[in-house]
PDB file of N, CA and C in Angstrom:
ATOM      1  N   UNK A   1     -47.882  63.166  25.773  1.00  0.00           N
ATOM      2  CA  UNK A   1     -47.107  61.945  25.784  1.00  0.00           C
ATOM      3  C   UNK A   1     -47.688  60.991  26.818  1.00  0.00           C
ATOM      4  N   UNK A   2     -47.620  60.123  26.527  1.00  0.00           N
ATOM      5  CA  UNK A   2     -47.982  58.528  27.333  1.00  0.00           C
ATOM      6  C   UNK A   2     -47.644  58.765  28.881  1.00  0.00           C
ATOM      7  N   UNK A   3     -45.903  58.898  28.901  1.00  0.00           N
ATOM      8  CA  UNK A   3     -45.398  58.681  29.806  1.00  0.00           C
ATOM      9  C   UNK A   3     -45.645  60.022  30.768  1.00  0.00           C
ATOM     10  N   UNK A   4     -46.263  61.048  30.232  1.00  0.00           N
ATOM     11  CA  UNK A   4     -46.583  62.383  30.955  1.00  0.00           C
ATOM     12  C   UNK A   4     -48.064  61.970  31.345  1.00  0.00           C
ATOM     13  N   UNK A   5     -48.695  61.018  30.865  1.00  0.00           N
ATOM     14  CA  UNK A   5     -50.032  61.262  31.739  1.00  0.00           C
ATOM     15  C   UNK A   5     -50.158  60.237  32.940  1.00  0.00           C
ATOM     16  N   UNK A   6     -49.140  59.479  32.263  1.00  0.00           N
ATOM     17  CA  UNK A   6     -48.853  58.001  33.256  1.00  0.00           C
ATOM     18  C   UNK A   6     -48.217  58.369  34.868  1.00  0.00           C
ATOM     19  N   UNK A   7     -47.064  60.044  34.468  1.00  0.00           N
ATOM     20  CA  UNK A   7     -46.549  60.319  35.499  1.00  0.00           C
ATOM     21  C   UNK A   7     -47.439  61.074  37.002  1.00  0.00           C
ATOM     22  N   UNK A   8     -48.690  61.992  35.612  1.00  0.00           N
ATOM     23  CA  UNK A   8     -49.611  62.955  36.661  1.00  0.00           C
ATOM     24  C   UNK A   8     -50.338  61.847  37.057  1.00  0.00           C
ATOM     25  N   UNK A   9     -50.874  61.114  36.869  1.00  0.00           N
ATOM     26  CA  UNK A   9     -52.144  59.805  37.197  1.00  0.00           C
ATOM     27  C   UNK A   9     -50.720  58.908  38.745  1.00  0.00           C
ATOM     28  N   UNK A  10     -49.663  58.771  38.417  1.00  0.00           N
ATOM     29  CA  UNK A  10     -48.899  58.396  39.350  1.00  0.00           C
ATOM     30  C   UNK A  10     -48.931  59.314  41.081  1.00  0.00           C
ATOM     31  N   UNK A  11     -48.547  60.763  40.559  1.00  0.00           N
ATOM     32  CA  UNK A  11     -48.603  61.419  41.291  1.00  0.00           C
ATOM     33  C   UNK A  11     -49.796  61.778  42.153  1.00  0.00           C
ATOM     34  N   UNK A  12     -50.867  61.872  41.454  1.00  0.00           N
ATOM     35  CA  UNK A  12     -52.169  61.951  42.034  1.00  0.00           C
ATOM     36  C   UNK A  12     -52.565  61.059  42.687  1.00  0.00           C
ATOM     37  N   UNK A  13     -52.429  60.326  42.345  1.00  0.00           N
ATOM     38  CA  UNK A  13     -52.547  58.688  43.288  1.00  0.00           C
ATOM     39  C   UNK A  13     -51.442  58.804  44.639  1.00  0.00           C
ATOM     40  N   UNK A  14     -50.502  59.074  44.488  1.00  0.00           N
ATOM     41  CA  UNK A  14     -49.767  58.658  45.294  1.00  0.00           C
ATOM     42  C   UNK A  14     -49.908  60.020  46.560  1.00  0.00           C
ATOM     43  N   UNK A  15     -50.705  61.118  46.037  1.00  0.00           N
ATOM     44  CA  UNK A  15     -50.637  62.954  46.955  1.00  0.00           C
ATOM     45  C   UNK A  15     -52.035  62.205  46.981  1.00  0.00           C
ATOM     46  N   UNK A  16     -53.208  61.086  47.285  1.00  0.00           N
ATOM     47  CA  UNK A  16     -54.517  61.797  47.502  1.00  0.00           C
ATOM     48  C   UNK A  16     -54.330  61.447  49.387  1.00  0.00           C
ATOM     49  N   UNK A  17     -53.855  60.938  49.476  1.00  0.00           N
ATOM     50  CA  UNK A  17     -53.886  60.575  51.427  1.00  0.00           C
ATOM     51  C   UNK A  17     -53.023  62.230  52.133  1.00  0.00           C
ATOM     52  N   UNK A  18     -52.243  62.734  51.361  1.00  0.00           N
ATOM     53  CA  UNK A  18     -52.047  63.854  51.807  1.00  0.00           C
ATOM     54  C   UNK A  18     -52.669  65.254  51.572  1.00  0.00           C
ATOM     55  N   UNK A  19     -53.515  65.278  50.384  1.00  0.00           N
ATOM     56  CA  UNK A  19     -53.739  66.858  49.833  1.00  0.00           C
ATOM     57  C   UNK A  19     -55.428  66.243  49.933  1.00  0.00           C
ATOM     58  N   UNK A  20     -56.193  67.458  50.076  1.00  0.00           N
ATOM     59  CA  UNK A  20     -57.846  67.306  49.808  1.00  0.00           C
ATOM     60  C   UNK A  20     -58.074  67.359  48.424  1.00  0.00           C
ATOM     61  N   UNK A  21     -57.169  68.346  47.974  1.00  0.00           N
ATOM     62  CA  UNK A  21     -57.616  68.815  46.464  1.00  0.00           C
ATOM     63  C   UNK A  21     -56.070  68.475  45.634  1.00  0.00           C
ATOM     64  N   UNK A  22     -56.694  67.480  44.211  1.00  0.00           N
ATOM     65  CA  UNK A  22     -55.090  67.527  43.417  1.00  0.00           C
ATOM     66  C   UNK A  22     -55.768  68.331  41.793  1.00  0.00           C
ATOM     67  N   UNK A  23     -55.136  69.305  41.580  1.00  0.00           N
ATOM     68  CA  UNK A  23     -55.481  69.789  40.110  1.00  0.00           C
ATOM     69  C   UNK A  23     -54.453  69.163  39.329  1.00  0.00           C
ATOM     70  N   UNK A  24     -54.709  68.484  38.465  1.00  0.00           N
ATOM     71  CA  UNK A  24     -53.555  68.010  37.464  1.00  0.00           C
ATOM     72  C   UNK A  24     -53.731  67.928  35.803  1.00  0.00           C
ATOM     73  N   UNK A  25     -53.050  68.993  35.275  1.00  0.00           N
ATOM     74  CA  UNK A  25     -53.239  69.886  34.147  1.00  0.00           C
ATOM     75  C   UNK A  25     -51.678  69.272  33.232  1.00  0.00           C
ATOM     76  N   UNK A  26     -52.404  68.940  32.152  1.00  0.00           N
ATOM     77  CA  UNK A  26     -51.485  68.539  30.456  1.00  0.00           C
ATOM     78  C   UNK A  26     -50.619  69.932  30.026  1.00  0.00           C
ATOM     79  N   UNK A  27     -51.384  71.170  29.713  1.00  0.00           N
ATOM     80  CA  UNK A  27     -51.250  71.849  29.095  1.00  0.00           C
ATOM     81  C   UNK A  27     -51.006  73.252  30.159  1.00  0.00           C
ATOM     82  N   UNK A  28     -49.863  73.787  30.146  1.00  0.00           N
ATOM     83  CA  UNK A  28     -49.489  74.843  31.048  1.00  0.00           C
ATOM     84  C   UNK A  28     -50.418  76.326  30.870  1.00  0.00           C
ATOM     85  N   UNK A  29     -50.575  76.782  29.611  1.00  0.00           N
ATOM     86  CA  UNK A  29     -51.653  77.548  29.652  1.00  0.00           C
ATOM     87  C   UNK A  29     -53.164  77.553  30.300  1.00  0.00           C
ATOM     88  N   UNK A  30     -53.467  76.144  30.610  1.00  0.00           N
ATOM     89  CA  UNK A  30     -54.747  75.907  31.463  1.00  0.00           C
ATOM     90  C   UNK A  30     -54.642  76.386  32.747  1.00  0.00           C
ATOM     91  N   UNK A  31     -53.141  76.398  33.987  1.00  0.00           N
ATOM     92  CA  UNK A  31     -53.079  77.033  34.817  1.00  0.00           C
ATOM     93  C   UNK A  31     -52.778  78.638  34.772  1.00  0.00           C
ATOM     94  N   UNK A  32     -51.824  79.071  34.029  1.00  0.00           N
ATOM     95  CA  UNK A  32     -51.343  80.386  33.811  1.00  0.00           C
ATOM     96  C   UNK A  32     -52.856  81.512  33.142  1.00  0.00           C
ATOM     97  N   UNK A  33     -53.135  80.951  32.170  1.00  0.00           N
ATOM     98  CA  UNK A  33     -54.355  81.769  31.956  1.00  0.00           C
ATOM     99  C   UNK A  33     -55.728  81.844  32.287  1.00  0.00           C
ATOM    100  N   UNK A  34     -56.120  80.866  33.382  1.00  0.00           N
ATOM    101  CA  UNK A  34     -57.218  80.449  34.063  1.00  0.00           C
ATOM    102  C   UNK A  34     -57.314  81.607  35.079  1.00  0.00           C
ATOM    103  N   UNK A  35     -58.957  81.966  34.931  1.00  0.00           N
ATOM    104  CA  UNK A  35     -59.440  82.886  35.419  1.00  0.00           C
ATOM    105  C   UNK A  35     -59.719  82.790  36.649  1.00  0.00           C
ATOM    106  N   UNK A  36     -59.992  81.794  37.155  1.00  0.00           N
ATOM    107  CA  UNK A  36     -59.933  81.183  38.326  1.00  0.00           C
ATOM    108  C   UNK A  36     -58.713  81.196  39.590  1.00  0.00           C
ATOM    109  N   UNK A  37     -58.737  81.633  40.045  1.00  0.00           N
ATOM    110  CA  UNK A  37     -57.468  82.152  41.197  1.00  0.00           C
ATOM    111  C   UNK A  37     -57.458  81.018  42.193  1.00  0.00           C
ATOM    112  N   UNK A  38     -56.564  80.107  42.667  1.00  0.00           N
ATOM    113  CA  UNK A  38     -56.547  78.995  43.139  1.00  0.00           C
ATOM    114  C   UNK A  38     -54.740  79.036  43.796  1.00  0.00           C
ATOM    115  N   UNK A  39     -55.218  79.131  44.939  1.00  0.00           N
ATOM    116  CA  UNK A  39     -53.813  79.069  45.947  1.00  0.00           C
ATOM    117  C   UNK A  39     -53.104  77.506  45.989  1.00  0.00           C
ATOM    118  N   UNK A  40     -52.364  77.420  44.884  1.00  0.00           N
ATOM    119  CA  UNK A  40     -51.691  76.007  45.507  1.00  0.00           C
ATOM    120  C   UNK A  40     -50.475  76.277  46.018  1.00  0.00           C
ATOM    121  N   UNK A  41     -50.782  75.034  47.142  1.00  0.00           N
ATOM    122  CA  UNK A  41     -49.746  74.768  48.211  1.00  0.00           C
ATOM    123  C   UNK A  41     -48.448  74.184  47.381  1.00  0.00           C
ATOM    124  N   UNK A  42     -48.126  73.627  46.129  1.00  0.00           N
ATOM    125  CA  UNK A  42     -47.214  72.683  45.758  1.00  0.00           C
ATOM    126  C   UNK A  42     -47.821  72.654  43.920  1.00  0.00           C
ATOM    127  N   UNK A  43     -46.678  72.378  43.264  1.00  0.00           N
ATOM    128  CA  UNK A  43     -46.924  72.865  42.143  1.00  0.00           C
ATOM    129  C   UNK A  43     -45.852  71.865  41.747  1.00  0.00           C
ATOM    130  N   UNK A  44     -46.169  70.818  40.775  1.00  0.00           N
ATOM    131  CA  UNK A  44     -45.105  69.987  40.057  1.00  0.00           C
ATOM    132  C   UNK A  44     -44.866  70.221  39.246  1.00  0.00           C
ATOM    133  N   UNK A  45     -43.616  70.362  38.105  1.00  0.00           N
ATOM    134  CA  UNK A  45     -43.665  70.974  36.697  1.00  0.00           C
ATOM    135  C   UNK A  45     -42.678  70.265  35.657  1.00  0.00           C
ATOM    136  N   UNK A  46     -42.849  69.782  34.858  1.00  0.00           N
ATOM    137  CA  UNK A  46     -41.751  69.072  33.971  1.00  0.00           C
ATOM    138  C   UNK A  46     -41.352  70.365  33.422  1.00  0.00           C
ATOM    139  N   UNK A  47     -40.668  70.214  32.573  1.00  0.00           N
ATOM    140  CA  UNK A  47     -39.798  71.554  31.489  1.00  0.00           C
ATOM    141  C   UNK A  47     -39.914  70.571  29.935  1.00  0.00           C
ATOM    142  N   UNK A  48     -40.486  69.774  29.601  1.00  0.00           N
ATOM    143  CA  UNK A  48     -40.295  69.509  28.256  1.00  0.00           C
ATOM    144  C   UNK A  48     -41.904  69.577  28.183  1.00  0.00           C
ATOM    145  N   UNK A  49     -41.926  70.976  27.331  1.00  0.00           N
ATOM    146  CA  UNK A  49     -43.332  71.448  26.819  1.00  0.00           C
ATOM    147  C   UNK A  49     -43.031  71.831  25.460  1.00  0.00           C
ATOM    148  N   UNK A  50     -44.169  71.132  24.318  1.00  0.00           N
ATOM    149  CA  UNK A  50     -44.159  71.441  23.159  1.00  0.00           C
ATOM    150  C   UNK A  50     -44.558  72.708  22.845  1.00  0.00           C
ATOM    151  N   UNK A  51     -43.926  73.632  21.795  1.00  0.00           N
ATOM    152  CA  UNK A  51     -44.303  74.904  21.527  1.00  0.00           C
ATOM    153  C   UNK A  51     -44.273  76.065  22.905  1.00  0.00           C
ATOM    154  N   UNK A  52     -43.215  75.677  23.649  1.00  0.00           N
ATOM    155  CA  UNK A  52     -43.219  76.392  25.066  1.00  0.00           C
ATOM    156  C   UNK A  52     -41.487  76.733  25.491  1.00  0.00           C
ATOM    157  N   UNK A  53     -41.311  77.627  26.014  1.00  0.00           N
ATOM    158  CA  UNK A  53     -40.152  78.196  26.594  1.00  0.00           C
ATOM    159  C   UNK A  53     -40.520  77.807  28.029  1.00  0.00           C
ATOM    160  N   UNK A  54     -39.852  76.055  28.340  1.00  0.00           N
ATOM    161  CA  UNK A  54     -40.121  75.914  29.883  1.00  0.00           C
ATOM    162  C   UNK A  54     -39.961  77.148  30.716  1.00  0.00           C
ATOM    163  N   UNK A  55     -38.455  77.693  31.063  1.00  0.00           N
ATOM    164  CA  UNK A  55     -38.302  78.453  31.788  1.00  0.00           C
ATOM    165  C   UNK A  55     -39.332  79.718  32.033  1.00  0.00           C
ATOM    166  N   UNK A  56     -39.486  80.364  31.080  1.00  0.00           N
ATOM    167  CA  UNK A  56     -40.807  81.176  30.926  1.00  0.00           C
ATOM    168  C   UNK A  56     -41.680  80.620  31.592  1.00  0.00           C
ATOM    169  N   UNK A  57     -42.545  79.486  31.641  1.00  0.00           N
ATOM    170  CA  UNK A  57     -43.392  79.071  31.827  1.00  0.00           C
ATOM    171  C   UNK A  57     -43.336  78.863  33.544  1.00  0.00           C
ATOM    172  N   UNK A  58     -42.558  78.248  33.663  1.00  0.00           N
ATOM    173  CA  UNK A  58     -41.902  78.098  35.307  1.00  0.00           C
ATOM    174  C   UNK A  58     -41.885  79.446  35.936  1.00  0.00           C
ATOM    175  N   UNK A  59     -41.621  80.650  35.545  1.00  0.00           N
ATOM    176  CA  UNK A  59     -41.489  81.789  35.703  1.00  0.00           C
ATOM    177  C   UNK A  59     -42.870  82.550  36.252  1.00  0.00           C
ATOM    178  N   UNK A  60     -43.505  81.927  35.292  1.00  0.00           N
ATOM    179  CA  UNK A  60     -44.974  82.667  35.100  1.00  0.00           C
ATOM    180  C   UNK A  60     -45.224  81.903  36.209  1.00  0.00           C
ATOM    181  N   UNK A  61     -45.314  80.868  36.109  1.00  0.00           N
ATOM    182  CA  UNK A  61     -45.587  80.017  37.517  1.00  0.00           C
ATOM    183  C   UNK A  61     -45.519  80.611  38.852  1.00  0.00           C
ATOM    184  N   UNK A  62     -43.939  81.107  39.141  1.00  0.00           N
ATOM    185  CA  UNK A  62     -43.567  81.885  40.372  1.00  0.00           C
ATOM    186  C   UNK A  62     -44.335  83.251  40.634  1.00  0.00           C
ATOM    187  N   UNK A  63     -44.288  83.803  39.608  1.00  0.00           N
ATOM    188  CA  UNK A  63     -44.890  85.316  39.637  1.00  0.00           C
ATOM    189  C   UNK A  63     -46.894  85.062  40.227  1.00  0.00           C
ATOM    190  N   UNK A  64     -47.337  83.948  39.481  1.00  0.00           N
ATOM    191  CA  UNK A  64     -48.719  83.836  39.557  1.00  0.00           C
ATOM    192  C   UNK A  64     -48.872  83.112  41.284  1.00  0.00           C
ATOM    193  N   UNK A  65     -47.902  82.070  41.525  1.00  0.00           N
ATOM    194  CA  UNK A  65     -48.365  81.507  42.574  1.00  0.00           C
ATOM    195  C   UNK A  65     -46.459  81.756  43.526  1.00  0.00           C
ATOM    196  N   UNK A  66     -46.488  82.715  44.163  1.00  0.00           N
ATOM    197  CA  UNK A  66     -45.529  83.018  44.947  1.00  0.00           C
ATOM    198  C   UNK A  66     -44.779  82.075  45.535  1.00  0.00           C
ATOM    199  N   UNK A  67     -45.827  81.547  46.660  1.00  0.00           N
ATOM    200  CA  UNK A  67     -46.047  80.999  47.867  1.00  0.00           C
ATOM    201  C   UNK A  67     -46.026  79.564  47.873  1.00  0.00           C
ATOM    202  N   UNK A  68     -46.146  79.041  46.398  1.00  0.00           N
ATOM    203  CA  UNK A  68     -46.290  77.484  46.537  1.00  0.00           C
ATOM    204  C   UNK A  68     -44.642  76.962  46.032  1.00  0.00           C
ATOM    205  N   UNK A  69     -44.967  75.865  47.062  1.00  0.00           N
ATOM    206  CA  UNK A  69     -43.467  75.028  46.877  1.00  0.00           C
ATOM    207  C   UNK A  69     -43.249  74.468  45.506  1.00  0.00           C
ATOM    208  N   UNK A  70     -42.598  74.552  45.082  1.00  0.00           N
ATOM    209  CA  UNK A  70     -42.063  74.232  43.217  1.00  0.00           C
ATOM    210  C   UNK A  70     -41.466  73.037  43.185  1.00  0.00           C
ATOM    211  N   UNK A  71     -41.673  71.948  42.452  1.00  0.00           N
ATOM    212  CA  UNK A  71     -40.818  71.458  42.248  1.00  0.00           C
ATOM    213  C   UNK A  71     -40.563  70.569  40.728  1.00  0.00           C
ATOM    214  N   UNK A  72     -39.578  70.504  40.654  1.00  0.00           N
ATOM    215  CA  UNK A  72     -39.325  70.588  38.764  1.00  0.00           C
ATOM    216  C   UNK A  72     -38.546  69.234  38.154  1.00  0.00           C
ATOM    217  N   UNK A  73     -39.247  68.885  37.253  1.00  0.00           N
ATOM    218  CA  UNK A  73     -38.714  67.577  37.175  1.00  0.00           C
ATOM    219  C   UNK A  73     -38.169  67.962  35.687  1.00  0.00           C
ATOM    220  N   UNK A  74     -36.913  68.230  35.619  1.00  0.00           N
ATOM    221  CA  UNK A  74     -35.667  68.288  34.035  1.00  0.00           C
ATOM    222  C   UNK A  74     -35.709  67.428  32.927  1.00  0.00           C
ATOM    223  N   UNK A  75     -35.926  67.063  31.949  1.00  0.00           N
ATOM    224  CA  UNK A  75     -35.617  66.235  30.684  1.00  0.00           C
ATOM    225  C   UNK A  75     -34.036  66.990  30.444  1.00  0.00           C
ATOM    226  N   UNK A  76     -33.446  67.986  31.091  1.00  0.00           N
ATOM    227  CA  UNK A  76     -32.290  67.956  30.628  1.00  0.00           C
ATOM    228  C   UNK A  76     -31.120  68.109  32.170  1.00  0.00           C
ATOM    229  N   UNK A  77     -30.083  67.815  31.654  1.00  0.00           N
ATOM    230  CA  UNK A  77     -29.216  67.536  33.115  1.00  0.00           C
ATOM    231  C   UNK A  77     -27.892  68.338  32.934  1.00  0.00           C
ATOM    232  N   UNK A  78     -27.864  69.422  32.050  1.00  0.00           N
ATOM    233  CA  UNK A  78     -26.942  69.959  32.028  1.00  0.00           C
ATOM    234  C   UNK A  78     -26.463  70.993  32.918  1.00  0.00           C
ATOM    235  N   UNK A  79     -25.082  71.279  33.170  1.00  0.00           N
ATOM    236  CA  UNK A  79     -24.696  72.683  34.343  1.00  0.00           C
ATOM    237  C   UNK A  79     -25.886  73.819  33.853  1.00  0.00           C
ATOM    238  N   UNK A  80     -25.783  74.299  32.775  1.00  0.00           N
ATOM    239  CA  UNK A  80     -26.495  75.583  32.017  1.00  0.00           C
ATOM    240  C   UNK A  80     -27.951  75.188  32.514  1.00  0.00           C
ATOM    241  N   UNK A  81     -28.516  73.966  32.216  1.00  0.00           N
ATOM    242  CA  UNK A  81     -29.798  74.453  32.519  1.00  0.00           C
ATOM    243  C   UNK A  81     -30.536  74.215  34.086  1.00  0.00           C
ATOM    244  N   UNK A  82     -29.367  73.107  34.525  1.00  0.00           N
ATOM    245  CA  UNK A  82     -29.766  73.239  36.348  1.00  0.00           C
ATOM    246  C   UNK A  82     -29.407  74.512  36.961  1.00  0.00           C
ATOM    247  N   UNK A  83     -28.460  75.397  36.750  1.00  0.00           N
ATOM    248  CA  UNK A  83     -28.054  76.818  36.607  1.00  0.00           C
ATOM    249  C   UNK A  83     -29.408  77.839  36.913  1.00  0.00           C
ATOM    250  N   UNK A  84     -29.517  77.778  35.401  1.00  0.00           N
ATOM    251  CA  UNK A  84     -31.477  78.441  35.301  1.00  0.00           C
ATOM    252  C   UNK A  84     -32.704  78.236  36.060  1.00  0.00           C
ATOM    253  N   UNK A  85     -32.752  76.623  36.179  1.00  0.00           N
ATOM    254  CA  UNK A  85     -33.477  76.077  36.892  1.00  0.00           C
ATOM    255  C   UNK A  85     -33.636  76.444  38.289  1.00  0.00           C
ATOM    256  N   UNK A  86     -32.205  76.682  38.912  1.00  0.00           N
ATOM    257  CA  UNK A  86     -32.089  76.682  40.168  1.00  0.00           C
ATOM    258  C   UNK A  86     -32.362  78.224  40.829  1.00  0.00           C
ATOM    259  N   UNK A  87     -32.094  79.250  39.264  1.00  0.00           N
ATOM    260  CA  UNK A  87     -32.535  80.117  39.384  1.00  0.00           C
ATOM    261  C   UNK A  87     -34.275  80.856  39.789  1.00  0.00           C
ATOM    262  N   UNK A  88     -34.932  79.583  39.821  1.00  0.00           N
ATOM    263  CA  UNK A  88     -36.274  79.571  40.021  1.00  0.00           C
ATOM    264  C   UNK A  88     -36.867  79.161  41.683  1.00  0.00           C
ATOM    265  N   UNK A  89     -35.507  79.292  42.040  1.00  0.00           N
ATOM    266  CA  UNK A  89     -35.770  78.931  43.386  1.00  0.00           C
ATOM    267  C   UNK A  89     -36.942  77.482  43.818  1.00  0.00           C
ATOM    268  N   UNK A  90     -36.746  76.333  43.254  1.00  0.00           N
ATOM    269  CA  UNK A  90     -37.569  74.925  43.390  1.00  0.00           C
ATOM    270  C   UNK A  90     -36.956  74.446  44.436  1.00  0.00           C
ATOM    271  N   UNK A  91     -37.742  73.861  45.231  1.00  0.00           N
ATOM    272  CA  UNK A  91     -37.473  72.823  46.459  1.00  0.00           C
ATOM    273  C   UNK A  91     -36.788  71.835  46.212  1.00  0.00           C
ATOM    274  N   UNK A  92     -36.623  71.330  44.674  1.00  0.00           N
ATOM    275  CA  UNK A  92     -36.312  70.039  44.392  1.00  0.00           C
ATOM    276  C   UNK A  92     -36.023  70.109  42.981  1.00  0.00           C
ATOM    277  N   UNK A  93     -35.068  69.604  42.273  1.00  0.00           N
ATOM    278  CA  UNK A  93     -35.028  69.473  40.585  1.00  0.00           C
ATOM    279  C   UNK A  93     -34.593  68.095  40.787  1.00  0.00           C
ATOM    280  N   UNK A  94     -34.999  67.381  40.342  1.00  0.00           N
ATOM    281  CA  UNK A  94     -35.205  66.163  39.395  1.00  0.00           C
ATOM    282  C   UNK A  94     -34.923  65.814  37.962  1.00  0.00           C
ATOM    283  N   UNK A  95     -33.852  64.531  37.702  1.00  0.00           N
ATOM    284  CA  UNK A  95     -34.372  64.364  36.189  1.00  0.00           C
ATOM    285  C   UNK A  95     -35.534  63.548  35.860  1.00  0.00           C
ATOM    286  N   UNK A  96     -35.700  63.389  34.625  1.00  0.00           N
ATOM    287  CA  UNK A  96     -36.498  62.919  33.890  1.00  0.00           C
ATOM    288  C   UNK A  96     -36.329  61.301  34.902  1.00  0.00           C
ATOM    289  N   UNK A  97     -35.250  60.914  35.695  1.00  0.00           N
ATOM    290  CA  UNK A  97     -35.118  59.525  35.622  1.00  0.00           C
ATOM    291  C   UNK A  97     -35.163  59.083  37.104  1.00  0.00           C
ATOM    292  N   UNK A  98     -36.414  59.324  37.736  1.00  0.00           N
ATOM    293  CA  UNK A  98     -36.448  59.753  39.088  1.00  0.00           C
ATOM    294  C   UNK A  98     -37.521  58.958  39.747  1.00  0.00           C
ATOM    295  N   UNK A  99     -36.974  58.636  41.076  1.00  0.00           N
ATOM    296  CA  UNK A  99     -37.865  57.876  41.168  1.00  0.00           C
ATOM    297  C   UNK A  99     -39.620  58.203  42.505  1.00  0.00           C
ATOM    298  N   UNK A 100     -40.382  58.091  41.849  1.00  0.00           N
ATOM    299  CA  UNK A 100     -41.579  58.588  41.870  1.00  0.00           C
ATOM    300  C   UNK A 100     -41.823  58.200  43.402  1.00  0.00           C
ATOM    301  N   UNK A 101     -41.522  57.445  44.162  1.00  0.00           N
ATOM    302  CA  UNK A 101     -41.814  57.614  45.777  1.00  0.00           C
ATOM    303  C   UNK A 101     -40.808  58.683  46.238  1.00  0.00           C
ATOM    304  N   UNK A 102     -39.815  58.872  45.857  1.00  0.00           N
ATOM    305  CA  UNK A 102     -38.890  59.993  46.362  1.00  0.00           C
ATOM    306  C   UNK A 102     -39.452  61.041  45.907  1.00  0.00           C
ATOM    307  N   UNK A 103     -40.105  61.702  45.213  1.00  0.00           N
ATOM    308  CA  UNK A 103     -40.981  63.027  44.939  1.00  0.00           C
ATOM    309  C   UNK A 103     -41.924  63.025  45.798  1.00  0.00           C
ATOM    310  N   UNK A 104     -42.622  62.207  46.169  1.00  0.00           N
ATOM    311  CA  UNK A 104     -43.662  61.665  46.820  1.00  0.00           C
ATOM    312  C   UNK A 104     -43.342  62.128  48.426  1.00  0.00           C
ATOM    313  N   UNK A 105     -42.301  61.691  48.740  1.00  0.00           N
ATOM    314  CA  UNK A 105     -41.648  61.486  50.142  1.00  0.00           C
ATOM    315  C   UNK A 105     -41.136  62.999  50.554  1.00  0.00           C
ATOM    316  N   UNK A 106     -40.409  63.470  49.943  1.00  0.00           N
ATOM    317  CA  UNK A 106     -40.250  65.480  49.778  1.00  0.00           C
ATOM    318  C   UNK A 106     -41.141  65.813  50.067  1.00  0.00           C
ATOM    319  N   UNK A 107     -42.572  65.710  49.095  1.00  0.00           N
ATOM    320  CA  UNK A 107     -43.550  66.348  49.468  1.00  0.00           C
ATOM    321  C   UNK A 107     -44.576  66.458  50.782  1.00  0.00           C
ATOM    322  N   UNK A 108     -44.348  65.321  50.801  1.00  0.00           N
ATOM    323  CA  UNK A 108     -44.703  64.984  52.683  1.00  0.00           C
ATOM    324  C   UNK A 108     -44.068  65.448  53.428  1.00  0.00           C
ATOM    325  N   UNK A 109     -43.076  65.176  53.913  1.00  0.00           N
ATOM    326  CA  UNK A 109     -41.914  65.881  54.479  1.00  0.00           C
ATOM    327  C   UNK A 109     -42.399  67.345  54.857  1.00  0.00           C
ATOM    328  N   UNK A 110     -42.648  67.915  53.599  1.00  0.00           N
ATOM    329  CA  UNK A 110     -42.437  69.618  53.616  1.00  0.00           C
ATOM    330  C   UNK A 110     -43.859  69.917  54.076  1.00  0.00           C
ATOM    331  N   UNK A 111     -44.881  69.160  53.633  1.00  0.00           N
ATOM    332  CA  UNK A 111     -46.565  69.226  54.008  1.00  0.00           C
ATOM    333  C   UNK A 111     -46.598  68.818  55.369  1.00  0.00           C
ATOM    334  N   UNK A 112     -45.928  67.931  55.822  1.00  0.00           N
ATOM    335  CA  UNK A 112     -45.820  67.533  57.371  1.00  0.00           C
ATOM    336  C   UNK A 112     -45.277  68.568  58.439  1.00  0.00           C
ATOM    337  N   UNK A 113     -44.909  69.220  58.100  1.00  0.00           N
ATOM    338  CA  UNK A 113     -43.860  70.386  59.086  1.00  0.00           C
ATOM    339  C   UNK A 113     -44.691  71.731  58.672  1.00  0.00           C
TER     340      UNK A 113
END
């Protein structure tokens, strides 16, 4: 989607004065099944993935990268699925309708300390 590449190209721009390295990946199987072992510090994740069981995916996330701060941006805002969500232990859930210096500003915050 448009507005999903518009958001990683946002984000990357806005993390390069703080991070050396930004990996920023379309397709969730490119991180999860990549052979390549890569410690990230911070891990952004929408939940509206085509042909995908977000939660699963978020899951796999935790199990593969322990240690990195999560944080999850919702297309849905319901009790049930902030519930689940929260069950993933994320620094931050977000909806879909959020505004992109305040993700920005968390992440500093937590990289600063």
């Amino acid at each position: 989607m448009e507005s999903d590449n518009s958001l990683r190209k946002g984000l990357a721009v806005g993390l390069f004065d703080v991070f050396r390295e930004i990996t920023s990946l379309a397709n969730p199987d490119e991180i999860i099944n990549s052979s390549k072992q890569k410690n990230f510090s911070f891990i952004i994740t929408g939940t509206a993935f085509e042909n995908y069981n977000s939660n699963e995916i978020i899951k796999r996330l935790r199990i593969r990268y322990p240690l990195a701060k999560l944080f999850i941006i919702s297309n849905k805002n319901d009790r049930k699925t902030k519930k689940e969500l929260n069950e993933l232990n994320p620094q931050k859930i977000y909806s879909n309708l959020f505004d992109l210096k305040e993700l920005i500003n968390d992440i500093k915050k937590i990289y600063d300390n």
